[in-house]
Protein backbone atom coordinates (compact mmCIF):
# COMPACT_ATOMS: atom_id res chain seq x y z
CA UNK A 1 -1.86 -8.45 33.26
CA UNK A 2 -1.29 -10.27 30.22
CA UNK A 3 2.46 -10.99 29.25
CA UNK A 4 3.97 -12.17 26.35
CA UNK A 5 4.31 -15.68 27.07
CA UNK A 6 0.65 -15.90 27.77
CA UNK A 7 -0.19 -15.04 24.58
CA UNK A 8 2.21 -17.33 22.79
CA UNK A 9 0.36 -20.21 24.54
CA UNK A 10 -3.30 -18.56 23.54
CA UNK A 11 -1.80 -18.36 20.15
CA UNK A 12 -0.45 -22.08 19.94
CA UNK A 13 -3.90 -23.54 20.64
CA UNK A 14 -5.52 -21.43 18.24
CA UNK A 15 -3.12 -23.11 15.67
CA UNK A 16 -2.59 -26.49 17.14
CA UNK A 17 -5.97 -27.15 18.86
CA UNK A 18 -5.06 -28.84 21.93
CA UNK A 19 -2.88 -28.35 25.02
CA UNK A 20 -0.66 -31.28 24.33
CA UNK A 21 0.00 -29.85 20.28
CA UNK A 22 0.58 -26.53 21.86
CA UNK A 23 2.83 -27.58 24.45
CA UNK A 24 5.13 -29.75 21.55
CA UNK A 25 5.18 -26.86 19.70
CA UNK A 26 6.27 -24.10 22.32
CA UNK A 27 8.38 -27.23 24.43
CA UNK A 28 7.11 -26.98 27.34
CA UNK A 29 4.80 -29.81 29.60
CA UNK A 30 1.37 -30.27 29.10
CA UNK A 31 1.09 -29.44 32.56
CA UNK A 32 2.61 -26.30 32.43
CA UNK A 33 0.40 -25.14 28.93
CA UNK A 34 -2.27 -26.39 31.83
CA UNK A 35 -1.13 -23.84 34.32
CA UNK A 36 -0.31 -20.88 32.29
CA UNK A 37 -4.10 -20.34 30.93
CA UNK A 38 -5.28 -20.95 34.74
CA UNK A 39 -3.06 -18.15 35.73
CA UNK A 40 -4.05 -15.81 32.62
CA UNK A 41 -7.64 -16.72 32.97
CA UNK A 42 -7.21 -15.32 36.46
CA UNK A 43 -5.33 -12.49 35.90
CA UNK A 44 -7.77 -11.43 33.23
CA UNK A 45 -11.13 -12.43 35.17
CA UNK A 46 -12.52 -14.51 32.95
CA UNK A 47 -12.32 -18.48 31.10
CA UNK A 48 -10.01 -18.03 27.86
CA UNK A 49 -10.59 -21.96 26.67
CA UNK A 50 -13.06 -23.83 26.99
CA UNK A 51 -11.95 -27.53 27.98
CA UNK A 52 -14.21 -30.22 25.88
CA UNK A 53 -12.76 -33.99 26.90
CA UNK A 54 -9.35 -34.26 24.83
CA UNK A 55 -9.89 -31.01 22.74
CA UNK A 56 -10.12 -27.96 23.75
CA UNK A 57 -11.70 -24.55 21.78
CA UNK A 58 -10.96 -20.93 22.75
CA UNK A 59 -13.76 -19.06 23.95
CA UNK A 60 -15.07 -15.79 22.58
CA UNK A 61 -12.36 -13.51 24.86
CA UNK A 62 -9.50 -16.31 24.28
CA UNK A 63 -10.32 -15.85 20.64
CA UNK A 64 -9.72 -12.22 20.65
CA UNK A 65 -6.30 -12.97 22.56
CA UNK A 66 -5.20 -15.06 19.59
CA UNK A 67 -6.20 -12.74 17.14
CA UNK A 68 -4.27 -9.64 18.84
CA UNK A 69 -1.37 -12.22 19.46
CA UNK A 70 0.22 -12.16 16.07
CA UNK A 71 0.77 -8.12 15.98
CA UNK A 72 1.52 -7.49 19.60
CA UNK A 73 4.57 -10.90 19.33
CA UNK A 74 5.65 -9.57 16.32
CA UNK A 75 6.26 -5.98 17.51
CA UNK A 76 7.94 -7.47 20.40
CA UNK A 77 10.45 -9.99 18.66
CA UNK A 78 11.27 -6.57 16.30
CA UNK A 79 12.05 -4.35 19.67
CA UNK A 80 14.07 -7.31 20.56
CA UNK A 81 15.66 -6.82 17.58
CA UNK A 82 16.53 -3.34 17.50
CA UNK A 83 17.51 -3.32 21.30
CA UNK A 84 19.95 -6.41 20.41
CA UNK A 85 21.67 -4.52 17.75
CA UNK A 86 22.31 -1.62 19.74
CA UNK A 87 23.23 -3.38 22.08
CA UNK A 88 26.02 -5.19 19.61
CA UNK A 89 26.58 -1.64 18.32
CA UNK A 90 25.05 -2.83 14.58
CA UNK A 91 22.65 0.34 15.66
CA UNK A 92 22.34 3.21 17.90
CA UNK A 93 22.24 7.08 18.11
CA UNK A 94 24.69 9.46 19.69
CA UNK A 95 23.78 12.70 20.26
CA UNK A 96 26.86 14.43 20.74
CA UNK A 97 27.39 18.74 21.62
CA UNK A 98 30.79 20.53 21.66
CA UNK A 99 32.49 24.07 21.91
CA UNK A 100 33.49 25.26 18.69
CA UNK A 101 37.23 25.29 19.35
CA UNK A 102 37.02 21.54 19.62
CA UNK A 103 35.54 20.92 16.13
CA UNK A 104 38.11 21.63 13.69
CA UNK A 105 40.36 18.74 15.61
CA UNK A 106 39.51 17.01 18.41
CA UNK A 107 35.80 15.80 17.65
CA UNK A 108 36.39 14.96 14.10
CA UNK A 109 39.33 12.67 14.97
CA UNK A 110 36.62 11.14 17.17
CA UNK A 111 33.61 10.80 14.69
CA UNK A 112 35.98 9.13 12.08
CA UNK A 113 37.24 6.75 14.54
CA UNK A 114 32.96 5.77 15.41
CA UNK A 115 32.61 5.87 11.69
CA UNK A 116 35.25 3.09 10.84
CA UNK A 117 34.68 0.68 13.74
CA UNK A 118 31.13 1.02 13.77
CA UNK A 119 29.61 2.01 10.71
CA UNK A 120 26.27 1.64 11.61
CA UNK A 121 25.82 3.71 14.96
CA UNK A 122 24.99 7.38 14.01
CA UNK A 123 26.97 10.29 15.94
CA UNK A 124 25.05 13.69 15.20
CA UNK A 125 26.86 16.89 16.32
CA UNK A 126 26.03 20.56 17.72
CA UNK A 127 28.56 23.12 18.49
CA UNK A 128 27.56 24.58 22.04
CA UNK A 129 29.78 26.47 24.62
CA UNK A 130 29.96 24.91 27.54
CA UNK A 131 27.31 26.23 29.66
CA UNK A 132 24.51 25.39 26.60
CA UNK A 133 26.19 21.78 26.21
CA UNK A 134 25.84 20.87 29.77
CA UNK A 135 21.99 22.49 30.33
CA UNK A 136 20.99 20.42 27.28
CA UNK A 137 22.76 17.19 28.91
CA UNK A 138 20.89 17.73 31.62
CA UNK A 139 17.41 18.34 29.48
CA UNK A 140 18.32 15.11 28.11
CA UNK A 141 19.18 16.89 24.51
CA UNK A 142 22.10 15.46 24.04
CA UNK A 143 24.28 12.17 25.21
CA UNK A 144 27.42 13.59 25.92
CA UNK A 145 29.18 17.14 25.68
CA UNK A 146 32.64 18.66 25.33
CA UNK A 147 33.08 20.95 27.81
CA UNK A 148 36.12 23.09 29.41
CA UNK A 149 37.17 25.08 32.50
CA UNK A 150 39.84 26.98 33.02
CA UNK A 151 41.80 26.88 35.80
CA UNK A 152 40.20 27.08 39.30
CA UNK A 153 37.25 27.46 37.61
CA UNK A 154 34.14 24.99 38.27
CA UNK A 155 33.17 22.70 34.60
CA UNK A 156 29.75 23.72 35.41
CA UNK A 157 27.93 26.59 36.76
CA UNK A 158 24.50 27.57 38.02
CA UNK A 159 21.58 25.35 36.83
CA UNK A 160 24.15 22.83 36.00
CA UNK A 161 24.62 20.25 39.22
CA UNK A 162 27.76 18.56 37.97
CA UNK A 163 27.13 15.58 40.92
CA UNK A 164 24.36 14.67 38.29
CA UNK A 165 27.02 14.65 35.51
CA UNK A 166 29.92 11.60 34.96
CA UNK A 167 32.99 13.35 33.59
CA UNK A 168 36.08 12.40 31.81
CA UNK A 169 39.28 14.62 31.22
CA UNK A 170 40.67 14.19 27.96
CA UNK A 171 43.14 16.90 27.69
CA UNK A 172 45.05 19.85 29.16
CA UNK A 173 44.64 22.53 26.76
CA UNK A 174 47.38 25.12 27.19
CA UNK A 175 46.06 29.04 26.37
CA UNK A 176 48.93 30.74 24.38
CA UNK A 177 49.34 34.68 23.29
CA UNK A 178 48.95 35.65 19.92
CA UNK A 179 50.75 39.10 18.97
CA UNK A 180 51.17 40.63 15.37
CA UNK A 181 54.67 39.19 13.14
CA UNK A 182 55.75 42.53 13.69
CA UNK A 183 54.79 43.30 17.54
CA UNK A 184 58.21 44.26 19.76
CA UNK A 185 57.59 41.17 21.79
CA UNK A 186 57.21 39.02 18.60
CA UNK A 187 61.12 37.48 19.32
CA UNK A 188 60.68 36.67 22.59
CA UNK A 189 60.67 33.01 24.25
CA UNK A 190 57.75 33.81 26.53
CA UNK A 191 55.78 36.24 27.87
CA UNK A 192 54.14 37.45 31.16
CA UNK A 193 50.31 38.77 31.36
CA UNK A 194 52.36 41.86 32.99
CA UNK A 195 53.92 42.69 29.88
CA UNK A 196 51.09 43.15 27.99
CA UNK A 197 49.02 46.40 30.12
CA UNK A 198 49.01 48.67 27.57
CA UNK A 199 48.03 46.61 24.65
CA UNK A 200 44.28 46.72 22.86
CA UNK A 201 42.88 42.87 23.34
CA UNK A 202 40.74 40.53 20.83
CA UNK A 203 38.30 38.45 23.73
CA UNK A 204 36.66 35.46 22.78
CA UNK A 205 33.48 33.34 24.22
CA UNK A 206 32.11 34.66 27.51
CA UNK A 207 33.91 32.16 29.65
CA UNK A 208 37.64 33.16 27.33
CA UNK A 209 36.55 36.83 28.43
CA UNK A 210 36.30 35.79 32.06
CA UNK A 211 39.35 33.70 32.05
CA UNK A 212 41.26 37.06 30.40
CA UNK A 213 39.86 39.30 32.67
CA UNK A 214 40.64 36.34 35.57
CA UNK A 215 44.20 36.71 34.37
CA UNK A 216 44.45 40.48 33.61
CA UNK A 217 43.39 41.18 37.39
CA UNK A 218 45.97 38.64 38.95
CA UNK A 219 48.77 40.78 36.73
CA UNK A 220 47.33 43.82 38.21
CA UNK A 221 45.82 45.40 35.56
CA UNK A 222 42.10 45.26 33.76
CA UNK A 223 42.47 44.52 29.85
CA UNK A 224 41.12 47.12 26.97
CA UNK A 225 39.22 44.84 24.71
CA UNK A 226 38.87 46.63 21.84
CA UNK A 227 36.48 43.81 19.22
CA UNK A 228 34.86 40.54 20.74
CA UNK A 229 34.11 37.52 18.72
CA UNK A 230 33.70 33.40 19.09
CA UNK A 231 35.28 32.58 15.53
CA UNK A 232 38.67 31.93 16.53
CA UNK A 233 39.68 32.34 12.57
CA UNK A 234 38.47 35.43 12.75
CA UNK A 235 40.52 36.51 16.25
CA UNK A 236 43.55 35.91 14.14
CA UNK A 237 42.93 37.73 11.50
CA UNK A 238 42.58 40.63 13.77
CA UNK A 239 45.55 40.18 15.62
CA UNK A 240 47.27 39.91 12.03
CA UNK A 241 45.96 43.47 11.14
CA UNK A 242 47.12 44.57 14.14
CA UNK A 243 43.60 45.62 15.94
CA UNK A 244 45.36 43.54 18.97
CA UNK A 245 46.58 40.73 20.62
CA UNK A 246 44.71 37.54 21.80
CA UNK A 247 44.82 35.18 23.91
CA UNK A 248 44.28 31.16 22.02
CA UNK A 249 43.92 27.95 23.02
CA UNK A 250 46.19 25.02 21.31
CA UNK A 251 42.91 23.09 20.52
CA UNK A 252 42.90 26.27 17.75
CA UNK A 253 46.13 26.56 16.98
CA UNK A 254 46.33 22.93 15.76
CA UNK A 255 44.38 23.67 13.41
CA UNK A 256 44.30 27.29 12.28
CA UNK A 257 47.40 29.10 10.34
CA UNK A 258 47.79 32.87 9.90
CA UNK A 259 50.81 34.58 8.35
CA UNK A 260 50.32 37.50 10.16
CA UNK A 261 50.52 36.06 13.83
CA UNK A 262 53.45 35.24 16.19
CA UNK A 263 52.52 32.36 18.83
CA UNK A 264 54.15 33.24 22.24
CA UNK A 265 54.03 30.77 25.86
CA UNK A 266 52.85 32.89 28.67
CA UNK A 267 54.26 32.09 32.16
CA UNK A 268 52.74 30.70 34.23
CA UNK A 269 51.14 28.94 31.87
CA UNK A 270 47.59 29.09 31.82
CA UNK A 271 45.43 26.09 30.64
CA UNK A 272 41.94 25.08 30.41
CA UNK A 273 40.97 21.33 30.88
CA UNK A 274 38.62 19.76 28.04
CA UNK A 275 36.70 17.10 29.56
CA UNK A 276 33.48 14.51 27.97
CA UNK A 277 30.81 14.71 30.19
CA UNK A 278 27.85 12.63 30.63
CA UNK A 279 25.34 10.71 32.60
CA UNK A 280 26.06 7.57 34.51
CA UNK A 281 23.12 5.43 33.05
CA UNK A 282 24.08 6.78 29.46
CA UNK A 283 27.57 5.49 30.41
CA UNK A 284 26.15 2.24 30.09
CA UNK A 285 24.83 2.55 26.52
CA UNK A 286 27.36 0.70 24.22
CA UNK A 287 26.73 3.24 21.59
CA UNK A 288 27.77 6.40 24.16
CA UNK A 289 30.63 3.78 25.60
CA UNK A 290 32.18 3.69 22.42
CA UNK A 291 31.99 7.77 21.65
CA UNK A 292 33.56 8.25 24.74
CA UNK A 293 36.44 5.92 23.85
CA UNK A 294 37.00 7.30 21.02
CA UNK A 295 37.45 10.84 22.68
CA UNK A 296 39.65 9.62 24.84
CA UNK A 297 41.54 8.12 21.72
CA UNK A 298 41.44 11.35 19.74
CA UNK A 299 42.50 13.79 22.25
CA UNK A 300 45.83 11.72 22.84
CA UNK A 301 46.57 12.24 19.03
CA UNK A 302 45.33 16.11 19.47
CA UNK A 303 47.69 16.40 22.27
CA UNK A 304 50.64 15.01 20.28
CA UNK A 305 50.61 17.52 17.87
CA UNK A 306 52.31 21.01 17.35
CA UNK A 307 50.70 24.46 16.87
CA UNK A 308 50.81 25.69 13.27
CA UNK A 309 49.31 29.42 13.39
């Protein structure tokens, strides 16, 4: 096998002629020069230099060495390069997936923080529900995902071993009601999933549909969703014309303001917990290290701050 400080020597006494020029100029021994072309020689089978007193001349195959030397060192020295500044986060590539109800608030806190202490690592972003995130993690798609499961629900399902997964809760989200301004219950300081039997329902994502039929069921009745649809901005503006009531997470509500909408606690409070999830050796990566951090970092300031809707 022929390694890259075999061919530095090859290359030296092409330039320098001799083992004892070669050897100043790499500082090593003579000696040692000596004994690295005996052990390339027979690694590759056959005499690289040809040995004439006090000089010394590469043979035809030790010519060919020296001549592939120069591209194959310098290709090295610039992976050495590139690895080093990834390494000192002056480079790297985050691939990074998320739920949409994460987007408008926690993951852009995030980004900016990446952005401003390390300008030159690139974070790209999909929006993917949790079960899409966490099959692409595992396809090796993406670095890291922003997941969520509700309570006494598993973070991933089917297909998606979380053993193989490393995963770190960021936040608690609490799940809120969302009634019409002018809905009877609109005054009240909380509600109870039993109050609401009769009422036509606005569902969300597959997994918010589960989790409302989850919670309907425990209540003792099975929910009449009238309109389904994933764009939270859209579930309120339903629920402000009346077509129903909702059920929406915080991470939303930070963010997204209707008129038309009264916010209401349900008790018991139910929650879902938002959680960063990826690989153990991608853990390692300074680049995925310092997403991560900044996660954590973001959701804190997420979880500081008061519903507006």
């Amino acid at each position: 096998m022929i390694d890259a400080a075999g061919l530095r020597v090859i290359r030296a006494i092409a330039d320098e002629g001799s083992f004892t020029a070669a050897a100043t100029s790499l500082g090593y021994s003579q000696p040692a020069i000596s004994q690295m072309v005996r052990r390339l020689e027979d690694r590759i089978g056959t005499v690289l230099v040809e040995r004439l007193g006090r000089s010394v001349r590469l043979t035809e195959a030790g010519a060919v060495l020296a001549r592939h030397a120069g591209p194959v060192l310098s290709a090295l020295e610039a992976a050495e390069s590139e690895v080093a500044a990834i390494a000192g986060l002056r480079a790297g590539r985050v691939r990074l997936m998320a739920f949409p109800s994460s987007s408008s608030t926690l993951v852009p806190h995030a980004l900016a923080m990446v952005r401003k202490a390390y300008p030159d690592v690139e974070v790209t972003f999909t929006e993917a529900e949790p079960p899409e995130s966490l099959a692409a993690l595992r396809a090796g798609e993406c670095d890291i995902a922003v997941a969520f499961a509700y309570d006494g629900a598993p973070l991933a399902r089917g297909e998606d071993d979380i053993e193989a997964f490393q995963s770190r809760k960021l936040l608690d989200d609490e799940v809120r009601l969302v009634v019409p301004s002018d809905h009877p219950l609109a005054g009240a300081a909380s509600v109870r999933m039993t109050d609401m039997v009769d009422e036509q329902w606005i569902a969300g994502c597959p997994r918010c549909r589960g989790h409302l039929l989850s919670l309907a069921e425990r209540a003792g009745f099975s929910p009449s969703v009238s309109f389904e649809t994933e764009d939270y901005v859209a579930v309120l503006g339903f629920v402000a014309a009346g077509l129903g009531v909702a059920l929406v997470p915080d991470l939303i509500l930070h963010s997204a303001h209707n008129d038309g909408v009264t916010i209401l606690p349900i008790k018991p409070t139910p929650r879902r917990t938002v959680y960063a999830v990826t690989t153990p050796d991608l853990t390692r990566v300074p680049a995925v290290a310092a997403t991560l951090e900044a996660l954590c970092a973001a959701s804190t300031s997420v979880r500081s701050a008061t519903p507006v809707a």
